[in-house]
C-alpha atoms as a PDB file:
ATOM      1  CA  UNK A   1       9.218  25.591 -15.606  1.00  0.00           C
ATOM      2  CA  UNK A   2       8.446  22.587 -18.140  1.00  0.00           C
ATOM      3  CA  UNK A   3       6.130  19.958 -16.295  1.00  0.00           C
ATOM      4  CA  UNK A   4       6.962  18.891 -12.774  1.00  0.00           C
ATOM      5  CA  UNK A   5      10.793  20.024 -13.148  1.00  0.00           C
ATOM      6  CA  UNK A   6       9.445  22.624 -10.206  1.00  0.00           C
ATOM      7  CA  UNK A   7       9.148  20.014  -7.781  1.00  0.00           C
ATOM      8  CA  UNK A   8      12.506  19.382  -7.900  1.00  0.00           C
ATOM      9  CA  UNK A   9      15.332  19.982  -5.256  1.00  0.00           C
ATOM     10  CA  UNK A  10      19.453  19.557  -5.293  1.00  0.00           C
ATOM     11  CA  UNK A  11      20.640  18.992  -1.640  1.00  0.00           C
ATOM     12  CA  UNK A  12      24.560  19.834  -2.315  1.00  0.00           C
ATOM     13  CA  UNK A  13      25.421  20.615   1.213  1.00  0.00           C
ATOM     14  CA  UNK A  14      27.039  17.710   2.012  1.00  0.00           C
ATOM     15  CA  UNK A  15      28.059  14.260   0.803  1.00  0.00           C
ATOM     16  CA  UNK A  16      25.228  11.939   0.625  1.00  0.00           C
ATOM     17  CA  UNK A  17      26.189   7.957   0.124  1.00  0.00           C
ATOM     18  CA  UNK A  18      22.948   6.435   0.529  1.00  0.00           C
ATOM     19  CA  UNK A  19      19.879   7.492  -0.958  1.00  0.00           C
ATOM     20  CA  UNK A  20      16.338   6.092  -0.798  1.00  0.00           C
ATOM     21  CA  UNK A  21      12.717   7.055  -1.221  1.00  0.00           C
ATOM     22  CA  UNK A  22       9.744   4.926   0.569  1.00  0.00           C
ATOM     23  CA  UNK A  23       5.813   5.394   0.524  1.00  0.00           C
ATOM     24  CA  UNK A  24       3.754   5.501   4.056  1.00  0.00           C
ATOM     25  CA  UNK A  25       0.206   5.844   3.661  1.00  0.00           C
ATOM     26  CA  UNK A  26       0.396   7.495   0.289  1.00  0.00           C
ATOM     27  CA  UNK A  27       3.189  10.254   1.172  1.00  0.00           C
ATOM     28  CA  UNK A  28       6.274   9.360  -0.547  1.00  0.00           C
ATOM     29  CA  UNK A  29       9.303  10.168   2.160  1.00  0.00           C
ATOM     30  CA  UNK A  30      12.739  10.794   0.916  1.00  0.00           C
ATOM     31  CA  UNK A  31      15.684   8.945   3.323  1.00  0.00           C
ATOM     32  CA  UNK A  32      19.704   9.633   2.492  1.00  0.00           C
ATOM     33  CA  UNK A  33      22.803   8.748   4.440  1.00  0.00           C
ATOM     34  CA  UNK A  34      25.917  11.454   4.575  1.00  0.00           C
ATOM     35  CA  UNK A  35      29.519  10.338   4.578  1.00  0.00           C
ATOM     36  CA  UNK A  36      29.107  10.805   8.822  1.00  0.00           C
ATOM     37  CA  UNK A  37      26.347   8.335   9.164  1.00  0.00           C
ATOM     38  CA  UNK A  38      23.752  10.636   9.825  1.00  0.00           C
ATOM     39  CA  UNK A  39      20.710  10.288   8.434  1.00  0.00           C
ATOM     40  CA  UNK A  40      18.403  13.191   6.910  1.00  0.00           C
ATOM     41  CA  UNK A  41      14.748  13.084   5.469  1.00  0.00           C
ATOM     42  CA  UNK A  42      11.773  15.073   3.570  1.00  0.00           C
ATOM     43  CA  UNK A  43       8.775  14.310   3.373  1.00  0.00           C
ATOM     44  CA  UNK A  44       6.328  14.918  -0.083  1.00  0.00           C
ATOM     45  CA  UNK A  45       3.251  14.919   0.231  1.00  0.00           C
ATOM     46  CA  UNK A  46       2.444  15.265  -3.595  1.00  0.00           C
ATOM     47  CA  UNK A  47      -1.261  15.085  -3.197  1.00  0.00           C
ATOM     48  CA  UNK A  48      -1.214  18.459  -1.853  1.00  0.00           C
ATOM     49  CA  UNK A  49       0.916  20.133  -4.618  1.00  0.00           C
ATOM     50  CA  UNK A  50      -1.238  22.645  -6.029  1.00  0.00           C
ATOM     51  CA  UNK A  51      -1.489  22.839 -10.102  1.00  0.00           C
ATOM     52  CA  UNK A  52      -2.362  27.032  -9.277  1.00  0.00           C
ATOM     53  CA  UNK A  53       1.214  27.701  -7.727  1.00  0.00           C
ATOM     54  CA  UNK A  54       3.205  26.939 -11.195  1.00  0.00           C
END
């Protein structure tokens, strides 16, 4: 895959509304809202993404 297009992930398993992404500490966590008020995260931790694994 071209660049970092591998890092990337489609959640289509429900009907998100809200989206946002904050940093902690230097891990970037990834915060949406579905269309039933619940809330679901993931965190990236980017500085472990290893270059080798491509």
């Amino acid at each position: 895959m071209p660049g970092e297009q591998h890092l990337l992930k489609v959640y289509s398993d429900r009907s998100y509304v809200h989206t946002t992404t904050v940093r902690h500490q230097g891990t970037t966590v990834a915060l949406a809202m579905d269309d039933q008020w619940r809330l679901v995260y993931t965190v990236l931790d980017l500085a472990r993404h290893d270059e080798k694994s491509r």
